[in-house]
PDB file of N, CA and C in Angstrom:
ATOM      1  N   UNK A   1      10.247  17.980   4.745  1.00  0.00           N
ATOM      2  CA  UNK A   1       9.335  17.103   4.052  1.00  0.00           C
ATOM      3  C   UNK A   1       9.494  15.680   4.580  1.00  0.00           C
ATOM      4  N   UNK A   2       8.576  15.240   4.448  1.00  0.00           N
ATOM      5  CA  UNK A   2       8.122  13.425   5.130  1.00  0.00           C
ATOM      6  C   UNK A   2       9.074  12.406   4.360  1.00  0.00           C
ATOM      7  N   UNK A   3       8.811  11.627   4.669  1.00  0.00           N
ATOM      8  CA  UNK A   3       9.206  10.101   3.828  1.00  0.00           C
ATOM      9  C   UNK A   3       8.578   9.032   4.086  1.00  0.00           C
ATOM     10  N   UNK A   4       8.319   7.799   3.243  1.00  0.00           N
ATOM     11  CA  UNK A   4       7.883   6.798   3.541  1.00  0.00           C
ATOM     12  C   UNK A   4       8.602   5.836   3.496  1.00  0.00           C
ATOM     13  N   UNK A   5       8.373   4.553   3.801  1.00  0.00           N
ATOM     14  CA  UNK A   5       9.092   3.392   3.859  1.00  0.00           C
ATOM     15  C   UNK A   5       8.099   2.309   4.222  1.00  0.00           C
ATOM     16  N   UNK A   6       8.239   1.068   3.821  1.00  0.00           N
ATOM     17  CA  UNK A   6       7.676   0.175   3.434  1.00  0.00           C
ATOM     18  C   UNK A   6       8.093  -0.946   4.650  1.00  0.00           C
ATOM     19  N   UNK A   7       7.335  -1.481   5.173  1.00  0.00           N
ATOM     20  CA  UNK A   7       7.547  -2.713   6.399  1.00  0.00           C
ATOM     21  C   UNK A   7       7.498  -4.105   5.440  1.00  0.00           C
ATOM     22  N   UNK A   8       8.094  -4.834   6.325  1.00  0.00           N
ATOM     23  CA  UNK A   8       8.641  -6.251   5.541  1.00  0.00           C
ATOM     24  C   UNK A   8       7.665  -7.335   5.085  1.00  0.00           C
ATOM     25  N   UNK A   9       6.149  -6.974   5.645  1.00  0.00           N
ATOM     26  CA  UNK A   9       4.764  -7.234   5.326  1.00  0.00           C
ATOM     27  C   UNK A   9       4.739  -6.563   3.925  1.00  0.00           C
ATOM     28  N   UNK A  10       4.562  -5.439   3.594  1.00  0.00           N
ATOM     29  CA  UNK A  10       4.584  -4.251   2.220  1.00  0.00           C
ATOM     30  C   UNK A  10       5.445  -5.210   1.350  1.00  0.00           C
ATOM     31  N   UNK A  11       6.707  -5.001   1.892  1.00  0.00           N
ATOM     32  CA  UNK A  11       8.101  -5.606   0.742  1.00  0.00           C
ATOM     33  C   UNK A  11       7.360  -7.235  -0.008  1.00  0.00           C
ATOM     34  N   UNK A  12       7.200  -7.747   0.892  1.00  0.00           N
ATOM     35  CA  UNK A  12       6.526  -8.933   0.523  1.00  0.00           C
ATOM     36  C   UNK A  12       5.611  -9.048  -0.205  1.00  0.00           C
ATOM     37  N   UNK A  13       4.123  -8.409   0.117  1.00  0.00           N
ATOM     38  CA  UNK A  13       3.266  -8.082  -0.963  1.00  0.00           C
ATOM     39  C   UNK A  13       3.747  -7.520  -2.087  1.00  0.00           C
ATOM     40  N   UNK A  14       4.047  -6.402  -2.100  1.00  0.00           N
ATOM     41  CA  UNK A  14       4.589  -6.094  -3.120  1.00  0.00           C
ATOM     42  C   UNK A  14       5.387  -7.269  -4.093  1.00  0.00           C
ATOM     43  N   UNK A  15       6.547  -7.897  -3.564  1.00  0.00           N
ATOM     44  CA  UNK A  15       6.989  -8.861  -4.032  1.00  0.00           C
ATOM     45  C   UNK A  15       5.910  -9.607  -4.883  1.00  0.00           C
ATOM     46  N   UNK A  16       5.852 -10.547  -3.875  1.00  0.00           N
ATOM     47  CA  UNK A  16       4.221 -11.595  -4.774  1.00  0.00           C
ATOM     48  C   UNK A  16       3.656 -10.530  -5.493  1.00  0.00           C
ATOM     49  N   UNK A  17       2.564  -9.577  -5.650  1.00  0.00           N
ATOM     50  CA  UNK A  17       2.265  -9.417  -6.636  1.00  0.00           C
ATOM     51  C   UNK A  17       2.785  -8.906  -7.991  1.00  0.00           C
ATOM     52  N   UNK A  18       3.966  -8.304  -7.580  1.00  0.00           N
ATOM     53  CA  UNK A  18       4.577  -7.865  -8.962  1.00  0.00           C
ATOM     54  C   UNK A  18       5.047  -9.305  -9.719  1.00  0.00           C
ATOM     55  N   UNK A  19       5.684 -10.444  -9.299  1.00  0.00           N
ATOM     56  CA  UNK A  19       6.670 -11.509  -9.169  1.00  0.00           C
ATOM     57  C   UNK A  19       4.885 -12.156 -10.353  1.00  0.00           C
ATOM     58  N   UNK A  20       3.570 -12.257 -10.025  1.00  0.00           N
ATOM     59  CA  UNK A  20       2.943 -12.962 -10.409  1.00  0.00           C
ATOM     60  C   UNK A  20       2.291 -11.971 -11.581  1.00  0.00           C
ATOM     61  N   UNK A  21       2.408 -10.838 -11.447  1.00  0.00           N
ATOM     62  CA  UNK A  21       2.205 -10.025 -12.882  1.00  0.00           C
ATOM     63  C   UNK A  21       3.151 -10.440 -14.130  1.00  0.00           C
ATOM     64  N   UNK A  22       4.538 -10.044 -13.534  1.00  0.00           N
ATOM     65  CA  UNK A  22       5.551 -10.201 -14.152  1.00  0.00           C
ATOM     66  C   UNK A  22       5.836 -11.432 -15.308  1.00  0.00           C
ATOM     67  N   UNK A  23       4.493 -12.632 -14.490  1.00  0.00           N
ATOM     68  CA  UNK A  23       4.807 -13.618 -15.284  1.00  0.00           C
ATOM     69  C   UNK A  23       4.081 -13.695 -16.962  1.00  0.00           C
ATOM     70  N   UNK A  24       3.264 -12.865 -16.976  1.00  0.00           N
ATOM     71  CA  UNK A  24       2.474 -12.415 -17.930  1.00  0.00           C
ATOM     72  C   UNK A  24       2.723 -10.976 -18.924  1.00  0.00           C
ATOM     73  N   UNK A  25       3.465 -10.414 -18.054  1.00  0.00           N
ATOM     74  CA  UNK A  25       3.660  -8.430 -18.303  1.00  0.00           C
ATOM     75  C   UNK A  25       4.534  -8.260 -17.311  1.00  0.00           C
ATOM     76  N   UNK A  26       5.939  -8.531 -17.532  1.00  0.00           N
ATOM     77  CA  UNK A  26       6.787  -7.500 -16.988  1.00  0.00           C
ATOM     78  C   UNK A  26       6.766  -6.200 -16.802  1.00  0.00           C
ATOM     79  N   UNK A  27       6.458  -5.277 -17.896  1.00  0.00           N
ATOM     80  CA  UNK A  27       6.005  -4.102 -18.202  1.00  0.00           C
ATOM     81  C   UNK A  27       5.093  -3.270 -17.181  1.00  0.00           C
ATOM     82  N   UNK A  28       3.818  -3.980 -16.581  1.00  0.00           N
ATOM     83  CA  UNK A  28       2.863  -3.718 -16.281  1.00  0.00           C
ATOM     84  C   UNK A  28       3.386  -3.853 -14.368  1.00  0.00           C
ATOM     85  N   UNK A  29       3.879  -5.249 -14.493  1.00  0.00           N
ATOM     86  CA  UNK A  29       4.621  -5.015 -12.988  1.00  0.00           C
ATOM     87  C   UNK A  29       5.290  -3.796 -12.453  1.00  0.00           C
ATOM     88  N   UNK A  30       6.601  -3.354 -13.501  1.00  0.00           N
ATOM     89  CA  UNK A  30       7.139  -2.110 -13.622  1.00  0.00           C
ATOM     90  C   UNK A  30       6.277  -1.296 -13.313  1.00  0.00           C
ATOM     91  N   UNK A  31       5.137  -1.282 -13.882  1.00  0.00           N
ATOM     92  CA  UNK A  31       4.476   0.570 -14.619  1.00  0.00           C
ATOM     93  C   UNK A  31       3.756  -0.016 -12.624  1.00  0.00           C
ATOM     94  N   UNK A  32       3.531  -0.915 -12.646  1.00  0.00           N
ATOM     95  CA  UNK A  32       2.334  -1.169 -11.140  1.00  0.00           C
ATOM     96  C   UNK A  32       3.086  -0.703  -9.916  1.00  0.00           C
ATOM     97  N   UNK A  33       4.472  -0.480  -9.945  1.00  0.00           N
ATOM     98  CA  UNK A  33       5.362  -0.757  -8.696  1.00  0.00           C
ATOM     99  C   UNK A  33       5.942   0.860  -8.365  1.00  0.00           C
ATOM    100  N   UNK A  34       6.199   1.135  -9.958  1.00  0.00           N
ATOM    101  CA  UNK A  34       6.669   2.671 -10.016  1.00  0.00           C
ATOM    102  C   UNK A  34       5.234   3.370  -9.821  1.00  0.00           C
ATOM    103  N   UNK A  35       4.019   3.033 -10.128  1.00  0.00           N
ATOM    104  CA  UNK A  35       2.756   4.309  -9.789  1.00  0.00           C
ATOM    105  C   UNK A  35       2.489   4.128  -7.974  1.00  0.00           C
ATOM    106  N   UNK A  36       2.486   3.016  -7.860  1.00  0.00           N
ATOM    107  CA  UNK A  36       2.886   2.873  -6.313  1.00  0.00           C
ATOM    108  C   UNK A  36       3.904   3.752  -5.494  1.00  0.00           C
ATOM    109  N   UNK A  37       5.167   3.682  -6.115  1.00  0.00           N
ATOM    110  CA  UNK A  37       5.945   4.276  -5.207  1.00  0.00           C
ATOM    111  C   UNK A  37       5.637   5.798  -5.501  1.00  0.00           C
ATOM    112  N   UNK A  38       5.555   6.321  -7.064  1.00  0.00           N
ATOM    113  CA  UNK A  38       4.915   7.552  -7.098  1.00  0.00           C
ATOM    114  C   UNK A  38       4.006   8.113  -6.525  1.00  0.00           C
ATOM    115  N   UNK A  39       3.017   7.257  -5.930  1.00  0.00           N
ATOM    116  CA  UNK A  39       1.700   7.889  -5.237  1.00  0.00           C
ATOM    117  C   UNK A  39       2.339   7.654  -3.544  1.00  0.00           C
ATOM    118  N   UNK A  40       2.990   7.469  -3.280  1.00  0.00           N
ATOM    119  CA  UNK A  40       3.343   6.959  -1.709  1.00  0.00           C
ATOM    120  C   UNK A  40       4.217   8.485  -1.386  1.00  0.00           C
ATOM    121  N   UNK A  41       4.590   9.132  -2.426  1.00  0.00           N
ATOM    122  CA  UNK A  41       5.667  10.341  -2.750  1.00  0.00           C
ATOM    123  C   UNK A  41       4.746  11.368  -2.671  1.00  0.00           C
ATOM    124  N   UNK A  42       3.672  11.447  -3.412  1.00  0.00           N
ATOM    125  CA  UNK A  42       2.016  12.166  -3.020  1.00  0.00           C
ATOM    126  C   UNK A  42       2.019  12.359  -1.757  1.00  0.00           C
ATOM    127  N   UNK A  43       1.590  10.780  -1.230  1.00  0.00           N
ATOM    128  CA  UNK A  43       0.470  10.780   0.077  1.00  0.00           C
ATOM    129  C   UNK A  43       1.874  11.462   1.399  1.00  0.00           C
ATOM    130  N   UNK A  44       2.868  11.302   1.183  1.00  0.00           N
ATOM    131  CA  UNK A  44       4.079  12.301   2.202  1.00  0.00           C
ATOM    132  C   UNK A  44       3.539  13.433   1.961  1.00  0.00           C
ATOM    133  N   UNK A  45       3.048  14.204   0.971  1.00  0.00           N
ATOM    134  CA  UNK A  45       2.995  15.717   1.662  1.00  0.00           C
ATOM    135  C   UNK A  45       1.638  15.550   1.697  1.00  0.00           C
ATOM    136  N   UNK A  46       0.498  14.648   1.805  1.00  0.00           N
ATOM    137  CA  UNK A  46      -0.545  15.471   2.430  1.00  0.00           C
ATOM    138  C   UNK A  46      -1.062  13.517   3.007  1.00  0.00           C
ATOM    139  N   UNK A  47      -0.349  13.252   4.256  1.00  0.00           N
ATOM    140  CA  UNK A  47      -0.871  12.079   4.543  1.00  0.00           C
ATOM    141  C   UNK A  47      -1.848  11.884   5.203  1.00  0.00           C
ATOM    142  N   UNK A  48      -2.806  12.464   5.253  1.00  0.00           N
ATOM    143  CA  UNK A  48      -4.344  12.525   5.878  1.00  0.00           C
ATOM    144  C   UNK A  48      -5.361  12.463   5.000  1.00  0.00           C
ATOM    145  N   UNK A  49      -4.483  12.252   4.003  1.00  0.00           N
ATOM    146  CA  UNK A  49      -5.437  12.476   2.384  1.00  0.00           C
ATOM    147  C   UNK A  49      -5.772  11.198   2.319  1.00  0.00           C
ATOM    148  N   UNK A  50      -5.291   9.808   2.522  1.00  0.00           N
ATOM    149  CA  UNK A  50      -5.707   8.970   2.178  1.00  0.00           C
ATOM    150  C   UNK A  50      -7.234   8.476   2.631  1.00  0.00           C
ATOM    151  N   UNK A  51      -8.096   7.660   2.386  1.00  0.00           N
ATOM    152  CA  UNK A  51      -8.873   6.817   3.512  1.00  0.00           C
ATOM    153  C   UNK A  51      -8.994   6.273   4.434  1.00  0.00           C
ATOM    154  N   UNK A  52      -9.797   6.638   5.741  1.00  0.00           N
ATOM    155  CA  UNK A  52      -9.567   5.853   6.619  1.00  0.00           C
ATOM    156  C   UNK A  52     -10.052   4.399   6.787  1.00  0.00           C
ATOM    157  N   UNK A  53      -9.281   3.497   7.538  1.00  0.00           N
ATOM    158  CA  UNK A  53      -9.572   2.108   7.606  1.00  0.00           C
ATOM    159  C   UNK A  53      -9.832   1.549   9.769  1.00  0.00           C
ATOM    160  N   UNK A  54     -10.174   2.263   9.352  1.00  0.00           N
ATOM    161  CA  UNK A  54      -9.957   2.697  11.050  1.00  0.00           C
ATOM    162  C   UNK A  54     -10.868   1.506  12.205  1.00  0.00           C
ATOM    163  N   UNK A  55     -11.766   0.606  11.245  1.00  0.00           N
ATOM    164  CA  UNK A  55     -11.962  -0.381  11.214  1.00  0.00           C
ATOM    165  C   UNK A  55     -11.577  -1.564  11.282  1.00  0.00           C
ATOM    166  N   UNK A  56     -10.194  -1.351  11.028  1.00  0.00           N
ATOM    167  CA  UNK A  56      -9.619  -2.401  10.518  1.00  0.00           C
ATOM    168  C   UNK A  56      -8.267  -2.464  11.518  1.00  0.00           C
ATOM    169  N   UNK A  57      -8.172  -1.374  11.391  1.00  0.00           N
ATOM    170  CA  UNK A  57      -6.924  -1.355  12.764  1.00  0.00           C
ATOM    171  C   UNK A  57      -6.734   0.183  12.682  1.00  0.00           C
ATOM    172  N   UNK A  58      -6.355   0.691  13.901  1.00  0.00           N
ATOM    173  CA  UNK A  58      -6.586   2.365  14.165  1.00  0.00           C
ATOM    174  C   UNK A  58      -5.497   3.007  13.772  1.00  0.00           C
ATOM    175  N   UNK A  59      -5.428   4.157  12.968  1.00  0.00           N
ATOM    176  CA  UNK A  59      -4.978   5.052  12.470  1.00  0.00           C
ATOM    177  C   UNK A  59      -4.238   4.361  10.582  1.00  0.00           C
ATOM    178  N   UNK A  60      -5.189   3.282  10.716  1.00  0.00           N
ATOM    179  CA  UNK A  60      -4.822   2.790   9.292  1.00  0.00           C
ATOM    180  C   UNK A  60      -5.361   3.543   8.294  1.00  0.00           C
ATOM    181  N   UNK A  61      -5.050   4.095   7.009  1.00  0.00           N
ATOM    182  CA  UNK A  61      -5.289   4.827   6.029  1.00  0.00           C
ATOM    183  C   UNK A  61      -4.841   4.100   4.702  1.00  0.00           C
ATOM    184  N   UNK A  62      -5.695   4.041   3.663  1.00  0.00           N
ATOM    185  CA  UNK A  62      -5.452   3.861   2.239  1.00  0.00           C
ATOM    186  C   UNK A  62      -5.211   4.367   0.825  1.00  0.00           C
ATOM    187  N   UNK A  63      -4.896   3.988   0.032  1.00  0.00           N
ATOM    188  CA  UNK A  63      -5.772   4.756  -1.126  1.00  0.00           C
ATOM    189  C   UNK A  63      -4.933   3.419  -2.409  1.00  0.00           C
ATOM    190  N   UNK A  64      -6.041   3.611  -3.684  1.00  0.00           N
ATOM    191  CA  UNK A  64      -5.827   2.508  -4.369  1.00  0.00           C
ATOM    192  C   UNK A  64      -5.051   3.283  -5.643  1.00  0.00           C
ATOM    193  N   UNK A  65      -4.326   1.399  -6.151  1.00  0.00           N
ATOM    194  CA  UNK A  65      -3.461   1.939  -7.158  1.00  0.00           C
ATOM    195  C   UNK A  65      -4.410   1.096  -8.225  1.00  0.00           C
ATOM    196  N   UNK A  66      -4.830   1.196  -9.047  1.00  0.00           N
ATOM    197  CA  UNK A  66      -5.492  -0.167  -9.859  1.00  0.00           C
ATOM    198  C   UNK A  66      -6.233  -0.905  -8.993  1.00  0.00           C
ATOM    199  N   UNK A  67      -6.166  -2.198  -8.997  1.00  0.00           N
ATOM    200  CA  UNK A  67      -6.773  -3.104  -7.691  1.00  0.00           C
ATOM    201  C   UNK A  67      -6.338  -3.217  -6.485  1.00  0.00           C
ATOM    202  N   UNK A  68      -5.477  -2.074  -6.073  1.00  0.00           N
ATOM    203  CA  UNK A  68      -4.622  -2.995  -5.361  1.00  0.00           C
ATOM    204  C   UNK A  68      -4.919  -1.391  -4.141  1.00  0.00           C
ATOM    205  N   UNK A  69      -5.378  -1.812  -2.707  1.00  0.00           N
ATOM    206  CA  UNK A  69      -5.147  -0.865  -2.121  1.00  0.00           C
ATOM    207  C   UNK A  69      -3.800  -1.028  -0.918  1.00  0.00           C
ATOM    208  N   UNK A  70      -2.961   0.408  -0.710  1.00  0.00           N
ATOM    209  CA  UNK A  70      -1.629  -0.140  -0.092  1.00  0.00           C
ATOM    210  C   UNK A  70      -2.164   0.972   0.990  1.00  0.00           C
ATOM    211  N   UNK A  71      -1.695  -0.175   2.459  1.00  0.00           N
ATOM    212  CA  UNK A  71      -2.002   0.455   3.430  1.00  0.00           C
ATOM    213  C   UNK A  71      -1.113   1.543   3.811  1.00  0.00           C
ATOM    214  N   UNK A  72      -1.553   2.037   4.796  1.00  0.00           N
ATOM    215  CA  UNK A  72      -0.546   2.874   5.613  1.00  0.00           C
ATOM    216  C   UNK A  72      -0.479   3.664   6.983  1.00  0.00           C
ATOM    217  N   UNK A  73       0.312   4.042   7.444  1.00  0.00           N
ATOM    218  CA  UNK A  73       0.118   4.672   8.601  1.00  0.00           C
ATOM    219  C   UNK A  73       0.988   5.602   8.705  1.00  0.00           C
ATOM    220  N   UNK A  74       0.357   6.573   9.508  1.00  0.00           N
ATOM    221  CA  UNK A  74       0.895   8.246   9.398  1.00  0.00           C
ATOM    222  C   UNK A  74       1.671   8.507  10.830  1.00  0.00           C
ATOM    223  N   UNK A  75       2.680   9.047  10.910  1.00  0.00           N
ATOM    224  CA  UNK A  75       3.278   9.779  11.893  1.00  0.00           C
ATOM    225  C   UNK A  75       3.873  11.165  11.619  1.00  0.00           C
ATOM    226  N   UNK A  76       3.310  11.922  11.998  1.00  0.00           N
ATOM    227  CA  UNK A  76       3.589  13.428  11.639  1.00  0.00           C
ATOM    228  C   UNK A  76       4.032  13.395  10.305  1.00  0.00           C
ATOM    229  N   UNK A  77       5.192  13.532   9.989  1.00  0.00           N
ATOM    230  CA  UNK A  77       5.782  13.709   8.285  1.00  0.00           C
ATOM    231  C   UNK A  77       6.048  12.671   7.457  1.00  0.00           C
ATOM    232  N   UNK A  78       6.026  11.371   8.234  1.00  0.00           N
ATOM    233  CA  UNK A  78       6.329  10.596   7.858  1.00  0.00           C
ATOM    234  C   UNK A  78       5.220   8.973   7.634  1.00  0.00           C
ATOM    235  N   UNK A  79       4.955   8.561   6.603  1.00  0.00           N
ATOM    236  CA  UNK A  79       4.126   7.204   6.298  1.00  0.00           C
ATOM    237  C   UNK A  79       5.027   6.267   6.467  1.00  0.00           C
ATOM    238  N   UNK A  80       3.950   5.190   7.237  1.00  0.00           N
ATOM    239  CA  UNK A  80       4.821   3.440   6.617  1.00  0.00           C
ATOM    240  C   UNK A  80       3.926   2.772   6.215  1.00  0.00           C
ATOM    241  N   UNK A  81       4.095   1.961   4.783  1.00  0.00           N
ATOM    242  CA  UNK A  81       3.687   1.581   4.412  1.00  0.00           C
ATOM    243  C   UNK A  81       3.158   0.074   4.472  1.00  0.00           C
ATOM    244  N   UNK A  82       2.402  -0.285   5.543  1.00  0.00           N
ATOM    245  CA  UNK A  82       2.174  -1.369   6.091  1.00  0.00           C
ATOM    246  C   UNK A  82       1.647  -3.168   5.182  1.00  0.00           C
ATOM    247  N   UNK A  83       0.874  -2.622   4.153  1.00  0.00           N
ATOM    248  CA  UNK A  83       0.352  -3.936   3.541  1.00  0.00           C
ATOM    249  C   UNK A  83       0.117  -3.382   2.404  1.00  0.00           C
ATOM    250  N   UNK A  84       0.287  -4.033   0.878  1.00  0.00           N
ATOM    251  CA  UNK A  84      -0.440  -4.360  -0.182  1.00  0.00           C
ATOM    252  C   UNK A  84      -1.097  -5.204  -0.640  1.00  0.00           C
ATOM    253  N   UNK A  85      -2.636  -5.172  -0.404  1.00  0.00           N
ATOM    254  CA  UNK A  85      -3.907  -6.216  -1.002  1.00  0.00           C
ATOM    255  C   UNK A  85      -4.813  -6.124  -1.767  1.00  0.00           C
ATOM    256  N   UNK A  86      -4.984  -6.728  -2.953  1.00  0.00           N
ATOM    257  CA  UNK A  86      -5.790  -7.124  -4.032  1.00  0.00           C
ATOM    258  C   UNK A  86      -7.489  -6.261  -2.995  1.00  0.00           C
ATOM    259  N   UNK A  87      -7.876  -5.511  -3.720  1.00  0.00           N
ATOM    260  CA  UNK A  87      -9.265  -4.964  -2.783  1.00  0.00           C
ATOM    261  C   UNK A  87     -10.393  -6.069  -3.055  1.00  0.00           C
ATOM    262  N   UNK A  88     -10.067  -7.357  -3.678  1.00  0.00           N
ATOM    263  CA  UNK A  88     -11.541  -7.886  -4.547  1.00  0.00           C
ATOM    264  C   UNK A  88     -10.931  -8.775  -2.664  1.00  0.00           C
ATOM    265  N   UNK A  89     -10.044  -9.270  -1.888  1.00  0.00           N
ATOM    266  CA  UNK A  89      -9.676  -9.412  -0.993  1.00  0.00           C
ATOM    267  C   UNK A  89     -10.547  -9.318   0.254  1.00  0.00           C
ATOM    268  N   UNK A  90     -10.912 -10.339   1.485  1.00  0.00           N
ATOM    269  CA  UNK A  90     -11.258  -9.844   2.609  1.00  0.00           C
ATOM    270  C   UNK A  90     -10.752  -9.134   3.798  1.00  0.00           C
ATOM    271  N   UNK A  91     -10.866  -7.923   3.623  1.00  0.00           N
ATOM    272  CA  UNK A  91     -10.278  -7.062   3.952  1.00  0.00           C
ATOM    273  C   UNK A  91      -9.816  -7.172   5.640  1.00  0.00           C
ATOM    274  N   UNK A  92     -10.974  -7.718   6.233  1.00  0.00           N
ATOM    275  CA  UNK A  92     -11.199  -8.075   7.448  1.00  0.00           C
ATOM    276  C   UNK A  92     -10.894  -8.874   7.865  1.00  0.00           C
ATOM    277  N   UNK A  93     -10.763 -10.347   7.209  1.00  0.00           N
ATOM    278  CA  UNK A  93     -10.137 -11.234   7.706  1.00  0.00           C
ATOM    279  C   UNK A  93      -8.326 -11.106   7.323  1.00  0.00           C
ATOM    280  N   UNK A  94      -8.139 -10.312   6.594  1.00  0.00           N
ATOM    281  CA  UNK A  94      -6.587 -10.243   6.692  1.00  0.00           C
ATOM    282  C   UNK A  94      -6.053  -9.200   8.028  1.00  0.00           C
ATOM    283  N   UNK A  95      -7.027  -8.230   8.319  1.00  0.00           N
ATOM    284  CA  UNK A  95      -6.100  -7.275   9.684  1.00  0.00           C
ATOM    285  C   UNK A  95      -6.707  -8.427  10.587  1.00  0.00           C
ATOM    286  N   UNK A  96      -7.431  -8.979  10.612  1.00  0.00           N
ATOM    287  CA  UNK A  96      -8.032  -9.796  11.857  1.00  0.00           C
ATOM    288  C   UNK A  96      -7.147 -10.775  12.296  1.00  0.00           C
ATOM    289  N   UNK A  97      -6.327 -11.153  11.441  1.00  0.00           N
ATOM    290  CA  UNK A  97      -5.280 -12.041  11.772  1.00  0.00           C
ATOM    291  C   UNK A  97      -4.002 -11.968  12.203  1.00  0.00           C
ATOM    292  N   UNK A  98      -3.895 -10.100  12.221  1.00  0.00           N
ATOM    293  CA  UNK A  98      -2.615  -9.800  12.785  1.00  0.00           C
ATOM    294  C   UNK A  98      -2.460  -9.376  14.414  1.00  0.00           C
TER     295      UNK A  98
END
């Protein structure tokens, strides 16, 4: 079975947005961070399942938690989890800049 792991872009997002939930709903940060990592535990056994973003940069794939879609990229068994961004977000001008 696969695994995922999160790049220091991910860690970060993640960071900021939980860090700016938190300031309102700790709770909700929690419940936002754990359905995240729960669905990232999903997308390992069937990582082709997500959406493609392929637009955006090639072999990029998504899928959303609440507002928030977390990127990713597939290598045989294994995902990394490249970016977390707010979807109300320009999607395009954030891969465009990397």
């Amino acid at each position: 079975m696969g695994t995922y792991s999160l790049t220091e872009a991910a860690i970060q997002d993640l960071e900021s947005i939980c860090d700016a939930i938190a300031i309102d709903n700790p709770d909700a940060a929690s419940n936002l961070f754990d359905d995240i990592r729960e669905q990232c535990l999903r997308v390992v056994k069937f990582p082709l399942s997500g959406k493609k973003y392929d637009r955006l940069k090639p072999n990029l794939r998504g899928f959303i938690i609440e507002s928030y879609i977390v990127f990713y990229t597939s290598e045989g068994e294994n995902i990394a989890i490249v970016k977390v961004v707010s979807g109300y977000r320009d999607l395009d001008a954030i891969f465009r800049s990397k």
